[in-house]
PDB file of N, CA and C in Angstrom:
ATOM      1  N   UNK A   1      20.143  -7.251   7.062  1.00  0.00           N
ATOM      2  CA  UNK A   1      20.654  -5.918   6.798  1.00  0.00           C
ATOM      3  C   UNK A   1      21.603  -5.931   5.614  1.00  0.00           C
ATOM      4  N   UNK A   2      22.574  -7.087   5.708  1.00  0.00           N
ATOM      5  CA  UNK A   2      23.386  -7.028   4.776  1.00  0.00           C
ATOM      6  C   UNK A   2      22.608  -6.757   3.341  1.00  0.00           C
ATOM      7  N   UNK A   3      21.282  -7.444   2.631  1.00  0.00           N
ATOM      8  CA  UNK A   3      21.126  -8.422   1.842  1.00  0.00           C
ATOM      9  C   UNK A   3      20.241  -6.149   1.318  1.00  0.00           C
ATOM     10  N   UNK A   4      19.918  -5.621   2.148  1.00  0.00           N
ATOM     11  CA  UNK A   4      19.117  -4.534   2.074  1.00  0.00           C
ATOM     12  C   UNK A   4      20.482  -3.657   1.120  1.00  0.00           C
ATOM     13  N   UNK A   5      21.192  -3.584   2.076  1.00  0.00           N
ATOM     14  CA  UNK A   5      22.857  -2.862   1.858  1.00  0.00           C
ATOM     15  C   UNK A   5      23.128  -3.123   0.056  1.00  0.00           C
ATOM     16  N   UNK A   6      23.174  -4.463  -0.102  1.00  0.00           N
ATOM     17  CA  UNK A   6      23.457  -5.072  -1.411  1.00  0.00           C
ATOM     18  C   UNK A   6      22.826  -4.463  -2.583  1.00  0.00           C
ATOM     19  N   UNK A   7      21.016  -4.376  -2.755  1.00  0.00           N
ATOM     20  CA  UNK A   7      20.134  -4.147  -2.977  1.00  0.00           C
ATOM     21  C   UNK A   7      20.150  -2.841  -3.286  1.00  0.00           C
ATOM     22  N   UNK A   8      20.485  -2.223  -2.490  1.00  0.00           N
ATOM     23  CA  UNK A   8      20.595  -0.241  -2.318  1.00  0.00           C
ATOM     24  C   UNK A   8      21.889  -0.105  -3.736  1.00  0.00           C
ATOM     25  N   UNK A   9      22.654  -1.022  -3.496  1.00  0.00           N
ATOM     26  CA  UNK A   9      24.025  -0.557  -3.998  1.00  0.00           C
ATOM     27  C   UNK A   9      23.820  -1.246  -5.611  1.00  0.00           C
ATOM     28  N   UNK A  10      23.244  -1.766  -5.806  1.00  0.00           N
ATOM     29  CA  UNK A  10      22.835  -2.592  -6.784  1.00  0.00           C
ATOM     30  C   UNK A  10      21.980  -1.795  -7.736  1.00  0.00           C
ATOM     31  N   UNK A  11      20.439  -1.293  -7.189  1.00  0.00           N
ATOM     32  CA  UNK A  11      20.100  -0.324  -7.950  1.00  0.00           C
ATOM     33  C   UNK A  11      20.302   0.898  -8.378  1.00  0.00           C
ATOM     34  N   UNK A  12      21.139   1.453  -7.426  1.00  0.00           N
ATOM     35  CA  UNK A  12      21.686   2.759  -7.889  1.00  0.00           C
ATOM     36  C   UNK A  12      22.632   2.678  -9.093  1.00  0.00           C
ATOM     37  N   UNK A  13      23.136   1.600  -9.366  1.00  0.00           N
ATOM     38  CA  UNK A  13      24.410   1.314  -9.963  1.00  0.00           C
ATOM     39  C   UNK A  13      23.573   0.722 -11.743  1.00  0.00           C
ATOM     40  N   UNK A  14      22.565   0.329 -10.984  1.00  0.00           N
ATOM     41  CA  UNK A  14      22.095  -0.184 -12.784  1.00  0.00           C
ATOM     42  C   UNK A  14      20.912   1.139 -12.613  1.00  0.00           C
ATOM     43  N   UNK A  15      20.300   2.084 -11.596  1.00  0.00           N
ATOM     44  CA  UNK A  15      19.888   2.973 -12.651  1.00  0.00           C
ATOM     45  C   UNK A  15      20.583   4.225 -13.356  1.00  0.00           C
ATOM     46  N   UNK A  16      22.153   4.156 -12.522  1.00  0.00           N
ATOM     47  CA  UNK A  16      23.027   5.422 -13.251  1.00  0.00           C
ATOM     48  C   UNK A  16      23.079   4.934 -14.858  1.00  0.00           C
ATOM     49  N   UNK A  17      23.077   3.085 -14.991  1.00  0.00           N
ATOM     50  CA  UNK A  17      23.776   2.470 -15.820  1.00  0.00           C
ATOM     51  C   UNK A  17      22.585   2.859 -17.331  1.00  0.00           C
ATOM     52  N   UNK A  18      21.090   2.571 -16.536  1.00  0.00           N
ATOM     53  CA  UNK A  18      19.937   2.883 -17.164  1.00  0.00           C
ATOM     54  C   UNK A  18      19.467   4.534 -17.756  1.00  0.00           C
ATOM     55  N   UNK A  19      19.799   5.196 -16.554  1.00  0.00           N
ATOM     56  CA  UNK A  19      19.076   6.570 -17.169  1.00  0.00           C
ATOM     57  C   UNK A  19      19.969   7.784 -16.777  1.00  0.00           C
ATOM     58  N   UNK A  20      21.292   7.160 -16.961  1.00  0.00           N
ATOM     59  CA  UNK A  20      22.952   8.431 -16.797  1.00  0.00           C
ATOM     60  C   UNK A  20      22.971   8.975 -15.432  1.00  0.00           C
ATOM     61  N   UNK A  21      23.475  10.111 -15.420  1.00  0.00           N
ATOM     62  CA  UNK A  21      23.791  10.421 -14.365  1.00  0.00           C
ATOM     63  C   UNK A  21      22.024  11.186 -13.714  1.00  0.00           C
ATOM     64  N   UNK A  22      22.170  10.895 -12.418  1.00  0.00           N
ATOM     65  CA  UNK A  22      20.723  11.017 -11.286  1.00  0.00           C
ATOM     66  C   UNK A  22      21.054  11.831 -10.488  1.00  0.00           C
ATOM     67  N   UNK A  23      20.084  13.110  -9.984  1.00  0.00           N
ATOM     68  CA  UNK A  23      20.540  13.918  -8.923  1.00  0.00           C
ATOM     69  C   UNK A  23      20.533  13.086  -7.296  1.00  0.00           C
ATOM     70  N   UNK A  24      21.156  13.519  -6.366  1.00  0.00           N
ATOM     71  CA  UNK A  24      21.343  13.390  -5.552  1.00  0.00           C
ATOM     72  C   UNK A  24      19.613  12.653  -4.611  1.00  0.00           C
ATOM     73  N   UNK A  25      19.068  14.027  -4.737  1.00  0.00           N
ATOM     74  CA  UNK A  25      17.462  13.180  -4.234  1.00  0.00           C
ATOM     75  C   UNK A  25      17.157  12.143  -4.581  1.00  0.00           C
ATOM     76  N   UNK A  26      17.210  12.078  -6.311  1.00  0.00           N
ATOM     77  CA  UNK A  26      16.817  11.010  -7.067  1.00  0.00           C
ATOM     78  C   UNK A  26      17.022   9.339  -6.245  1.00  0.00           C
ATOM     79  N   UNK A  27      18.481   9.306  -6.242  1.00  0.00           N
ATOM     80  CA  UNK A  27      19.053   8.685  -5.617  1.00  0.00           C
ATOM     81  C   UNK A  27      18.704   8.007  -4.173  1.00  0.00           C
ATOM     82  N   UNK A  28      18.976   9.473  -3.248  1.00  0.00           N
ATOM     83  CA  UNK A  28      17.905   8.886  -1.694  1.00  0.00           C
ATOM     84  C   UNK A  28      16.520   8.312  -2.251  1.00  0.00           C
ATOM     85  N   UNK A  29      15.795   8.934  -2.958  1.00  0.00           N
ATOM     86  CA  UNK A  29      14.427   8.263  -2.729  1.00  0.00           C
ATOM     87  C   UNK A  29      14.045   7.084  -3.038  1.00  0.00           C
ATOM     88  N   UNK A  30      15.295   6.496  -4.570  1.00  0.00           N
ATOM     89  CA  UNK A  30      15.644   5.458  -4.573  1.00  0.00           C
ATOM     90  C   UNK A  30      16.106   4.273  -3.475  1.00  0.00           C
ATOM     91  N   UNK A  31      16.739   4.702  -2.654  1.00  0.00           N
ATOM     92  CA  UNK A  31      17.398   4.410  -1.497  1.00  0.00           C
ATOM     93  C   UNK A  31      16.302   4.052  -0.394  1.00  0.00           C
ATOM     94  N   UNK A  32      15.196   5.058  -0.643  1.00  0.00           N
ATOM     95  CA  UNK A  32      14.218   4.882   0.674  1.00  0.00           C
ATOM     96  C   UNK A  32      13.398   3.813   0.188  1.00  0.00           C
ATOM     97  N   UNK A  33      13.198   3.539  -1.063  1.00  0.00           N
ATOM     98  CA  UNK A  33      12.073   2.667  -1.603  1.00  0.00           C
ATOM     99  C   UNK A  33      12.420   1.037  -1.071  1.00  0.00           C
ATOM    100  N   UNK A  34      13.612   1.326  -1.563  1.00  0.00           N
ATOM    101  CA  UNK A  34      14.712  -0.469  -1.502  1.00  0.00           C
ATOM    102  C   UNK A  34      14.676  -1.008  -0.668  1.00  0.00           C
ATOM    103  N   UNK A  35      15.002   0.592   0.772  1.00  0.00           N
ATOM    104  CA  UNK A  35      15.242   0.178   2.016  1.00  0.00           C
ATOM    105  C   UNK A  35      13.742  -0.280   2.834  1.00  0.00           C
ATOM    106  N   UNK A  36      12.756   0.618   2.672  1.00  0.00           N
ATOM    107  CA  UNK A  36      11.220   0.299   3.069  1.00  0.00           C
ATOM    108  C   UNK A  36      10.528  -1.211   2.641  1.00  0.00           C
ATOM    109  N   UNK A  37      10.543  -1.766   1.015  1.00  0.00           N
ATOM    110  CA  UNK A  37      10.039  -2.326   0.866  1.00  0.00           C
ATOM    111  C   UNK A  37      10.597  -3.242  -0.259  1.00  0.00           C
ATOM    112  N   UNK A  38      12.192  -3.194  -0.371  1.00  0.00           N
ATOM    113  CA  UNK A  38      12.667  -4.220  -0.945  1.00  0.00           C
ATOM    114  C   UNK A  38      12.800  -4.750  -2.502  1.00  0.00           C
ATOM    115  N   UNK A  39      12.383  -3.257  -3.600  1.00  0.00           N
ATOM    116  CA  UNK A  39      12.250  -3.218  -4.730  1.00  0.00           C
ATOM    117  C   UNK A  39      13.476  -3.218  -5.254  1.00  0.00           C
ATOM    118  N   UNK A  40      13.175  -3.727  -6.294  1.00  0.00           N
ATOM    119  CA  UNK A  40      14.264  -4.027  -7.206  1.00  0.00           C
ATOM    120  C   UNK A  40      13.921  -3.518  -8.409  1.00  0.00           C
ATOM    121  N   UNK A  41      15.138  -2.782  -9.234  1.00  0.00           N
ATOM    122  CA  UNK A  41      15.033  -2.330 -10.315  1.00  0.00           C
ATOM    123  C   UNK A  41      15.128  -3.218 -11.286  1.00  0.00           C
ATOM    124  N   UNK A  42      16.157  -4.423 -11.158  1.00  0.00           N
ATOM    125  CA  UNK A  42      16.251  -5.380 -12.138  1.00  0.00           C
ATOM    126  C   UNK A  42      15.051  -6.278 -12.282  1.00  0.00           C
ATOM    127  N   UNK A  43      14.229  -6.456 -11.122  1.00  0.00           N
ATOM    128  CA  UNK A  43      13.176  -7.460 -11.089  1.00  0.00           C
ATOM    129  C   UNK A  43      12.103  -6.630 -11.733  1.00  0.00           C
ATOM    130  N   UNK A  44      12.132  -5.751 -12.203  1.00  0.00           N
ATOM    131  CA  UNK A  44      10.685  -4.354 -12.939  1.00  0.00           C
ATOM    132  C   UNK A  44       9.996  -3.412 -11.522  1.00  0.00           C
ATOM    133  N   UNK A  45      10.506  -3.509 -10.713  1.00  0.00           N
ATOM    134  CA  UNK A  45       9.458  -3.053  -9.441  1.00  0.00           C
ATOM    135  C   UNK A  45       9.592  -1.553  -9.476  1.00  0.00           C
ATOM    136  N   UNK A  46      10.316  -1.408 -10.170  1.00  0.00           N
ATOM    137  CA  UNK A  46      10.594   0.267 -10.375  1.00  0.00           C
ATOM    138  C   UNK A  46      10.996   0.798 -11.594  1.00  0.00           C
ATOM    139  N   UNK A  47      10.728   2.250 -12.342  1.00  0.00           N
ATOM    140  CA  UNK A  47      10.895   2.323 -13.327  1.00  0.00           C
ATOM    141  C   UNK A  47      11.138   4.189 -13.057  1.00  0.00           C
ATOM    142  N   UNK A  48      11.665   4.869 -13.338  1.00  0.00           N
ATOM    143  CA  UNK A  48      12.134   6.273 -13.733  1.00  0.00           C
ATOM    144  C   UNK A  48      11.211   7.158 -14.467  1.00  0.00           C
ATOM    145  N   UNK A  49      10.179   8.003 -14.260  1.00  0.00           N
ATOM    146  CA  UNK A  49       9.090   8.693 -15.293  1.00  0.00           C
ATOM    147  C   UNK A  49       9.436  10.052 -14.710  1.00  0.00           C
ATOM    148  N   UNK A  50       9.893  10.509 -15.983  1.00  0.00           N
ATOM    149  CA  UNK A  50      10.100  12.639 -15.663  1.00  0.00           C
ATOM    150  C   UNK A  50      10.700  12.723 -14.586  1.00  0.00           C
ATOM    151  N   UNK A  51      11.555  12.091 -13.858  1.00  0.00           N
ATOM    152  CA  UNK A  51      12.558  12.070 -12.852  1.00  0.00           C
ATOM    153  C   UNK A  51      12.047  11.602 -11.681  1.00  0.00           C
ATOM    154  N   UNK A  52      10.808  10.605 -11.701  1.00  0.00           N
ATOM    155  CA  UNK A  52      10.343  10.521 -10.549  1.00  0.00           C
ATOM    156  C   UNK A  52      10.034   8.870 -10.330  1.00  0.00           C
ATOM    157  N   UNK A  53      10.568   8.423  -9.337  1.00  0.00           N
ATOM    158  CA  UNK A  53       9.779   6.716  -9.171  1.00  0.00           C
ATOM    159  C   UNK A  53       8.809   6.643  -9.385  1.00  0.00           C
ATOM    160  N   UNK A  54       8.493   5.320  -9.676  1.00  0.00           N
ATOM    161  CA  UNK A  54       7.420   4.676 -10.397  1.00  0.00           C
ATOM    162  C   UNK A  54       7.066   3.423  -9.904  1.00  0.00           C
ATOM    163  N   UNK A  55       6.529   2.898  -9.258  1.00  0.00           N
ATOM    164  CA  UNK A  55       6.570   1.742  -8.244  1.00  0.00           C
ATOM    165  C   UNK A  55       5.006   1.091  -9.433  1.00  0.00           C
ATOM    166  N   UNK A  56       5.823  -0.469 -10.035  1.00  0.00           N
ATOM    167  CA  UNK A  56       5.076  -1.041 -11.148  1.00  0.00           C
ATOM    168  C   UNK A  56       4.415  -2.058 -10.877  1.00  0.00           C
ATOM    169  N   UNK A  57       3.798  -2.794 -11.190  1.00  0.00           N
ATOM    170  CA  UNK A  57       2.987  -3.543 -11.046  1.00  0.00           C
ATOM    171  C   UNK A  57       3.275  -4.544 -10.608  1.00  0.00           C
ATOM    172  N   UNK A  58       4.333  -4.978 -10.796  1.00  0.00           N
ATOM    173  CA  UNK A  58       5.332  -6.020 -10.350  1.00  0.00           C
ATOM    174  C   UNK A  58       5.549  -5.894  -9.122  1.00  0.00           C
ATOM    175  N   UNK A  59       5.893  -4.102  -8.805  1.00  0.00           N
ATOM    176  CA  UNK A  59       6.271  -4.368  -7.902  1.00  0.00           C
ATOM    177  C   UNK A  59       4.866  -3.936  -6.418  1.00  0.00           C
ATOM    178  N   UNK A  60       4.160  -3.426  -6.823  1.00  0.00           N
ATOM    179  CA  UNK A  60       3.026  -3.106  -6.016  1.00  0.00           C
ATOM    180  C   UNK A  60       3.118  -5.075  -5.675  1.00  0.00           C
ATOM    181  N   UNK A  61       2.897  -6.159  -6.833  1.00  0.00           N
ATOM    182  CA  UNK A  61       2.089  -7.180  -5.888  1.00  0.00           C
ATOM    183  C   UNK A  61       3.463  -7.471  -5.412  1.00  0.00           C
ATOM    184  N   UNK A  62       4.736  -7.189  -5.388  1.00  0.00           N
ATOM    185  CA  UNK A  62       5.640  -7.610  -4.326  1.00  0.00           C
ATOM    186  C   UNK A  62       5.380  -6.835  -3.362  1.00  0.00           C
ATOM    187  N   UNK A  63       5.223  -5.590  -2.788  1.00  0.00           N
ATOM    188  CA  UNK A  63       4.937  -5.042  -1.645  1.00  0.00           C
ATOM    189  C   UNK A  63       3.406  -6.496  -0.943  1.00  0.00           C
ATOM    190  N   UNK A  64       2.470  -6.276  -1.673  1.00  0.00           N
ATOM    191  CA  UNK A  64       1.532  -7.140  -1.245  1.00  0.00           C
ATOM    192  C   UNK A  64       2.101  -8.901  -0.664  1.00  0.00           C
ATOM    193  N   UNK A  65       2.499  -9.303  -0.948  1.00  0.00           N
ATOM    194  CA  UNK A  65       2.815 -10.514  -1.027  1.00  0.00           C
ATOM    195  C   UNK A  65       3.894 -10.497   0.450  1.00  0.00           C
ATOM    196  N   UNK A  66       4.909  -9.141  -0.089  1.00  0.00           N
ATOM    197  CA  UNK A  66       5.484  -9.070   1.471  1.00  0.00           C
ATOM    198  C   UNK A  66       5.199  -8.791   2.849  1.00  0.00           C
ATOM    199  N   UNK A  67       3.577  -8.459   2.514  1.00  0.00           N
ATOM    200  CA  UNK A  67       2.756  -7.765   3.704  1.00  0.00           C
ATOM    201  C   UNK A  67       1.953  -9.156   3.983  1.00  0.00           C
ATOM    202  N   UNK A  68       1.831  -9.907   3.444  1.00  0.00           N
ATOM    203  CA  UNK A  68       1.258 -11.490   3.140  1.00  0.00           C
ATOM    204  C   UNK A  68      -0.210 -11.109   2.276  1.00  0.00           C
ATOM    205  N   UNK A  69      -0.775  -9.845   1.884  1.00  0.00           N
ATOM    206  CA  UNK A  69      -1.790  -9.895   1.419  1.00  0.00           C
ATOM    207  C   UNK A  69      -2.009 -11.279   0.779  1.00  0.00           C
ATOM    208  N   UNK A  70      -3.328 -11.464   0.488  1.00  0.00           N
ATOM    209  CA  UNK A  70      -3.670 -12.877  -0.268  1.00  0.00           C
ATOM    210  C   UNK A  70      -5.155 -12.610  -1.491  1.00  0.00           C
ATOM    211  N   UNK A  71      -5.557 -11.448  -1.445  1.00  0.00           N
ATOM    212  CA  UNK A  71      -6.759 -11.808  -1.907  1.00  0.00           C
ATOM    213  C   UNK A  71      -6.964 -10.684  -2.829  1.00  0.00           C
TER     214      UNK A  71
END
């Protein structure tokens, strides 16, 4: 839980740092992504397009990999 907590607080903080100030939703949905499936903004797993997440390639095969997909 802690390591989720960290993570949450981490990306919000480098994407205010990345793309200024974020509305409030912006933010939760950010929040829901991190918390569901462990993306990271610094690692590329997410990216900001017309105000909306973007879940990248990076990070799609991290979702996979965390589900153990293999093939």
């Amino acid at each position: 839980m802690h390591r989720k907590i960290v993570l949450m607080r981490s990306n919000a903080r480098l994407a205010r740092c990345w793309w200024g100030t974020l509305s409030v939703e912006t933010i939760a949905h950010l929040s829901d992504l991190t918390a569901r499936h462990f993306l990271s903004i610094r690692a590329g797993h997410l990216t900001l397009l017309d105000g909306q997440w973007f879940i990248t390639n990076a990070g799609l095969l991290h979702i996979a990999q965390l589900r153990g997909c293999v093939g």
